[in-house]
Protein backbone atom coordinates (compact mmCIF):
# COMPACT_ATOMS: atom_id res chain seq x y z
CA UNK A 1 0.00 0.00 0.00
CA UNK A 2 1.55 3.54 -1.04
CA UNK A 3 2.14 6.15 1.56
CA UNK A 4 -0.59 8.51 0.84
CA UNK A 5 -3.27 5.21 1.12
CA UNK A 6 -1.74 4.28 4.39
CA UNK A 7 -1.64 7.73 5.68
CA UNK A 8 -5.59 7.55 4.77
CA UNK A 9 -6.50 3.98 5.97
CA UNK A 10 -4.43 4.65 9.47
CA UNK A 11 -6.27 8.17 9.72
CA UNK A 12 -9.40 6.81 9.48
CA UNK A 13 -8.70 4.18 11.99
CA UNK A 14 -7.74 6.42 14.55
CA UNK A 15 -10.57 9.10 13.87
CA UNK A 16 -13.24 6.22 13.99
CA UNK A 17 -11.68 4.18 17.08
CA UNK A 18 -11.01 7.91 19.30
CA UNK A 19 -12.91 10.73 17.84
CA UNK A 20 -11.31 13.02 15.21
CA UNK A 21 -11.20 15.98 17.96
CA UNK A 22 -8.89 14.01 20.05
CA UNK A 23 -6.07 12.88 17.07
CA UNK A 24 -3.48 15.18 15.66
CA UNK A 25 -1.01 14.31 12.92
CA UNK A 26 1.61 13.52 15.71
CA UNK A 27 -0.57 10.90 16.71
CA UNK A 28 -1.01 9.77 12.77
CA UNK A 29 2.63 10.19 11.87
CA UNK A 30 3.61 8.03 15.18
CA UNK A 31 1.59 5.45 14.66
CA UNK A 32 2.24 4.50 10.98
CA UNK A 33 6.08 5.15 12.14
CA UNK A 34 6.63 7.57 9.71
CA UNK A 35 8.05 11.17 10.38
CA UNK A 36 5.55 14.66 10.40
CA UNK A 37 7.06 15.79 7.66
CA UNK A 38 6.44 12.42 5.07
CA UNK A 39 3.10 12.95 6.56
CA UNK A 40 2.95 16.69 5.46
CA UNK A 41 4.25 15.64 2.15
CA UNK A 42 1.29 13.76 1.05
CA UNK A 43 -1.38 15.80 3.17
CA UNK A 44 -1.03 19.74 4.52
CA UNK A 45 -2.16 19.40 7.98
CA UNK A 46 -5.79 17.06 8.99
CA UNK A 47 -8.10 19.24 7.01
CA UNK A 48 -6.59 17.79 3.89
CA UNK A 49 -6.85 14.58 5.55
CA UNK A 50 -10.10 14.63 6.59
CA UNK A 51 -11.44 16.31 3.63
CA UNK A 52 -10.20 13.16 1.18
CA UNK A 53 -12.02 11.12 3.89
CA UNK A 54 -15.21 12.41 3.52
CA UNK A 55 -14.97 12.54 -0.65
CA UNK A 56 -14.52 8.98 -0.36
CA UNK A 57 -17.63 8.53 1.64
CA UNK A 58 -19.82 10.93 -0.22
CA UNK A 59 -18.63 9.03 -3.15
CA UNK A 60 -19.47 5.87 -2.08
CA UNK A 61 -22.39 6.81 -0.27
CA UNK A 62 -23.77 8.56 -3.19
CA UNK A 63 -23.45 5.38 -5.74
CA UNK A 64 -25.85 3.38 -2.41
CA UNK A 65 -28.17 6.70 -2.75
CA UNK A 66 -28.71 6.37 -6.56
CA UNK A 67 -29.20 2.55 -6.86
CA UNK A 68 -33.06 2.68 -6.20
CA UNK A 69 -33.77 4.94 -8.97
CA UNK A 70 -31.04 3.11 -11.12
CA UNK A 71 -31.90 -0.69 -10.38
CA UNK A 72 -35.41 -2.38 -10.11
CA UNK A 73 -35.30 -4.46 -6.68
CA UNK A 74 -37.17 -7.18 -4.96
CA UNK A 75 -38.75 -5.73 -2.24
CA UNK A 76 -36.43 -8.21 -0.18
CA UNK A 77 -33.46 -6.40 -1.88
CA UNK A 78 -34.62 -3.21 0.26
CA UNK A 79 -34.34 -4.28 3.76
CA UNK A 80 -30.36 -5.31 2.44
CA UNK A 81 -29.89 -2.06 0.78
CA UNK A 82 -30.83 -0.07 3.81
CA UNK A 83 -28.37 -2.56 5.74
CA UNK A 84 -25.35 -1.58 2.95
CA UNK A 85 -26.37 2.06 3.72
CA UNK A 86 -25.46 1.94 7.36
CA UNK A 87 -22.51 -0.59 7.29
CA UNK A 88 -21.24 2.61 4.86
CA UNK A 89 -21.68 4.87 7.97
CA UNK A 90 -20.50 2.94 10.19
CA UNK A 91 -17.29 2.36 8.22
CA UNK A 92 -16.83 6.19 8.06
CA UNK A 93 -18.39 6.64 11.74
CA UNK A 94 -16.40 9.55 12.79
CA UNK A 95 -18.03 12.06 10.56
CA UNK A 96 -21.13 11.09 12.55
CA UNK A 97 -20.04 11.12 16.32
CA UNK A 98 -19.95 15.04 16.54
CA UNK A 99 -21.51 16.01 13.57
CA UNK A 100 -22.76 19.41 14.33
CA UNK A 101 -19.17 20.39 15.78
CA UNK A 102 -17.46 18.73 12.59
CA UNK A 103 -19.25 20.61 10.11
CA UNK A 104 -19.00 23.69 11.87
CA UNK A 105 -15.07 23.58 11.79
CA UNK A 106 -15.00 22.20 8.12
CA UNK A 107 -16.73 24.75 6.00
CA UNK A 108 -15.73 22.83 2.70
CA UNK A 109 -17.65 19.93 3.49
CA UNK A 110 -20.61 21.60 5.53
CA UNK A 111 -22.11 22.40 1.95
CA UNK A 112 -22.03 18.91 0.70
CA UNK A 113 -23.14 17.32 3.20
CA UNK A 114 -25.99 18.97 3.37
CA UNK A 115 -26.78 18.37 -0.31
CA UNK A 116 -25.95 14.38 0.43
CA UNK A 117 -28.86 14.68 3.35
CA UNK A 118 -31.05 16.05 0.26
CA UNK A 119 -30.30 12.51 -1.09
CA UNK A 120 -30.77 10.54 1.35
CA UNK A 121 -33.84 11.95 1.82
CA UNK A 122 -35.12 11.35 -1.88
CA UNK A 123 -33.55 8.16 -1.56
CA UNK A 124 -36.17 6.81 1.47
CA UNK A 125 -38.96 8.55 -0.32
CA UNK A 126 -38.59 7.14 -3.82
CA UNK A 127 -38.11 3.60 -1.92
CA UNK A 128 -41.39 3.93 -0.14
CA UNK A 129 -42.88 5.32 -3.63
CA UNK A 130 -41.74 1.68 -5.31
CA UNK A 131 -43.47 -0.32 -2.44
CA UNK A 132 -46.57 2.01 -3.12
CA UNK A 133 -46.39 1.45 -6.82
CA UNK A 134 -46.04 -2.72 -5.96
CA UNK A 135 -48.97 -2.61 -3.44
CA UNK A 136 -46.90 -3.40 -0.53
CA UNK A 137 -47.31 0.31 1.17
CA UNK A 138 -50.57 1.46 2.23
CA UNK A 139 -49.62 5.12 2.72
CA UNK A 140 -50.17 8.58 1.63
CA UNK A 141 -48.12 11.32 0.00
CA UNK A 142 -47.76 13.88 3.26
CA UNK A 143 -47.08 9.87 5.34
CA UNK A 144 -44.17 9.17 3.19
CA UNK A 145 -42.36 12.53 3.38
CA UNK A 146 -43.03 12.18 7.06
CA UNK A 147 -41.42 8.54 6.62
CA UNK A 148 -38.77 10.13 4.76
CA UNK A 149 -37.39 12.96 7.28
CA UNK A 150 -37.93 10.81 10.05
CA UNK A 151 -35.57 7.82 8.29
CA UNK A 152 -33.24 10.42 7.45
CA UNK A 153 -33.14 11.78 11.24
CA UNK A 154 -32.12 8.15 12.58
CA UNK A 155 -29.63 7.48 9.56
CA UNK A 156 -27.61 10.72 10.62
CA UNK A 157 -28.03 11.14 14.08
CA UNK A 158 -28.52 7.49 15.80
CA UNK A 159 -24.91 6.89 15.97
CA UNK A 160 -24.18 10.45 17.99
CA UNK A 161 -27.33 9.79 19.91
CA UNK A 162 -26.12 6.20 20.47
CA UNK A 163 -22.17 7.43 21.89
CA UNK A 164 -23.66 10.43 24.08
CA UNK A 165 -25.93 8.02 25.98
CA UNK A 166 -23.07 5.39 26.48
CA UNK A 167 -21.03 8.50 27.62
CA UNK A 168 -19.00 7.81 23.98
CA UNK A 169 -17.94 4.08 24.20
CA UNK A 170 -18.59 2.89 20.75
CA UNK A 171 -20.48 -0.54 19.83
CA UNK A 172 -21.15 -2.02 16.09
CA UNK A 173 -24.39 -3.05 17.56
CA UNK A 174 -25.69 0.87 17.41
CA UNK A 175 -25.93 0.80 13.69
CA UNK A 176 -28.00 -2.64 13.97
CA UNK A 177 -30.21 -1.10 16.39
CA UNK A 178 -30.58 2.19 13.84
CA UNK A 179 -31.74 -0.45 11.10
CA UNK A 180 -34.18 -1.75 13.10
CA UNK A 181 -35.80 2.10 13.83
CA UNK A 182 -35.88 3.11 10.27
CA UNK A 183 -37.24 -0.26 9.70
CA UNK A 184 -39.51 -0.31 12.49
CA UNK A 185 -41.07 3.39 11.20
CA UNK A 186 -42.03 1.37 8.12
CA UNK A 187 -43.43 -1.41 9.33
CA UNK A 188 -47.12 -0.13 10.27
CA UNK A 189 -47.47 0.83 6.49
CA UNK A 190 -46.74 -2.24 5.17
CA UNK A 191 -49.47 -4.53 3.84
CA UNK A 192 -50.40 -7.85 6.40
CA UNK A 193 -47.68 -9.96 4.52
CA UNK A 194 -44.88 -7.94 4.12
CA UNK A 195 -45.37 -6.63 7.82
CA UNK A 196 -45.22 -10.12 8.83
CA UNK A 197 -41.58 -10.72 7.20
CA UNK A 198 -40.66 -7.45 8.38
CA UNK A 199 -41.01 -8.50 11.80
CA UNK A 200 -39.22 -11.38 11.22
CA UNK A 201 -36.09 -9.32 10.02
CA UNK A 202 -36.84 -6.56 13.08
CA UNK A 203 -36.20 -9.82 15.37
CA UNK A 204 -32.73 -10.05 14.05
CA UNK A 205 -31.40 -7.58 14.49
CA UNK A 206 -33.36 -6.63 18.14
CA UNK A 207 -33.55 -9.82 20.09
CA UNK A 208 -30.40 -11.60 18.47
CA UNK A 209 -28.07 -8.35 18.47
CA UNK A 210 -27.13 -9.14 14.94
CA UNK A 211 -23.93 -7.13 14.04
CA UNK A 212 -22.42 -5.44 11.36
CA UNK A 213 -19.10 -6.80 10.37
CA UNK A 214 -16.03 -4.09 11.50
């Protein structure tokens, strides 16, 4: 792996595993063994660093966001796609732990990331338009933007919701249990059948604490 990859990978690492407040390029530099200034020769200062970060994740974020509209899928397919959404988060969890604090201190990605919420947004509607159009929704117009903004609340805030009450020890098992609430705000507008497989999947990943993989 070149440099400027391992600079990235080990970055990410650290900002996921401690918090991105709490790591400096010292702490970067030291623990891929490699001196400040290699470090400064690839990247000029964290910004840099943290800005390629979050490209990456808007990128692949982005290409999850636009595969409903792209793609026709079982309805199964959904419930898997929504999973794929927040194993993406999770990978890239640190953006998410302070959010608020984060995008006020990086101006250059405060912007897009509010455009990205846009998608996800469009995203959850034009999902719960497709189970509409296949007779698997029962709801209306003004019930699935509802649907929509409240999805979107849980997909970007569960994680720092999840750290402040566990006074910020991190678990994989918060993003399960953020499936299972955008899932469970679903559920009561599903038709008898599908609700009935739903709760089968909301068992998973409630009672058996099923896990993302790290």
């Amino acid at each position: 792996m070149k440099t400027r990859e391992r600079i990235l990978s080990t970055s990410l690492q650290l900002f996921n595993d401690f918090g991105e407040p709490n790591i400096t390029t010292i702490d970067i530099s030291n623990e891929m063994e490699i001196s400040p200034g290699n470090l400064y020769y690839h990247f000029q200062g964290k910004d840099a660093i943290i800005l390629e970060l979050y490209l990456r994740f808007e990128h692949d974020l982005i290409e999850l966001l636009e595969s409903p509209s792209r793609n026709e899928l079982a309805v199964d397919d959904y419930w898997l796609y929504l999973h794929i959404i927040f194993e993406t988060i999770q990978n890239y969890r640190f953006l998410y732990r302070d959010l608020s604090n984060l995008l006020a201190k990086y101006k250059k990605i405060q912007a897009r990331f509010n455009r990205l919420i846009s998608r996800k947004k469009q995203m959850f509607i034009d999902i719960c338009q497709k189970l509409k159009k296949a007779d698997f929704l029962m709801a209306t117009e003004e019930e699935i933007e509802a649907l929509a903004d409240n999805a979107v609340v849980i997909a970007t805030f569960w994680l720092n919701y999840q750290v402040m009450r566990h006074k910020n020890a991190y678990d994989s098992s918060y993003i399960s249990q953020g499936i299972y609430q955008v899932i469970t705000l679903i559920a009561p507008y599903l038709v008898a059948e599908q609700k009935v497989h739903v709760q089968t999947i909301c068992r998973m990943y409630k009672d058996k604490g099923y896990l993302l993989r790290d």
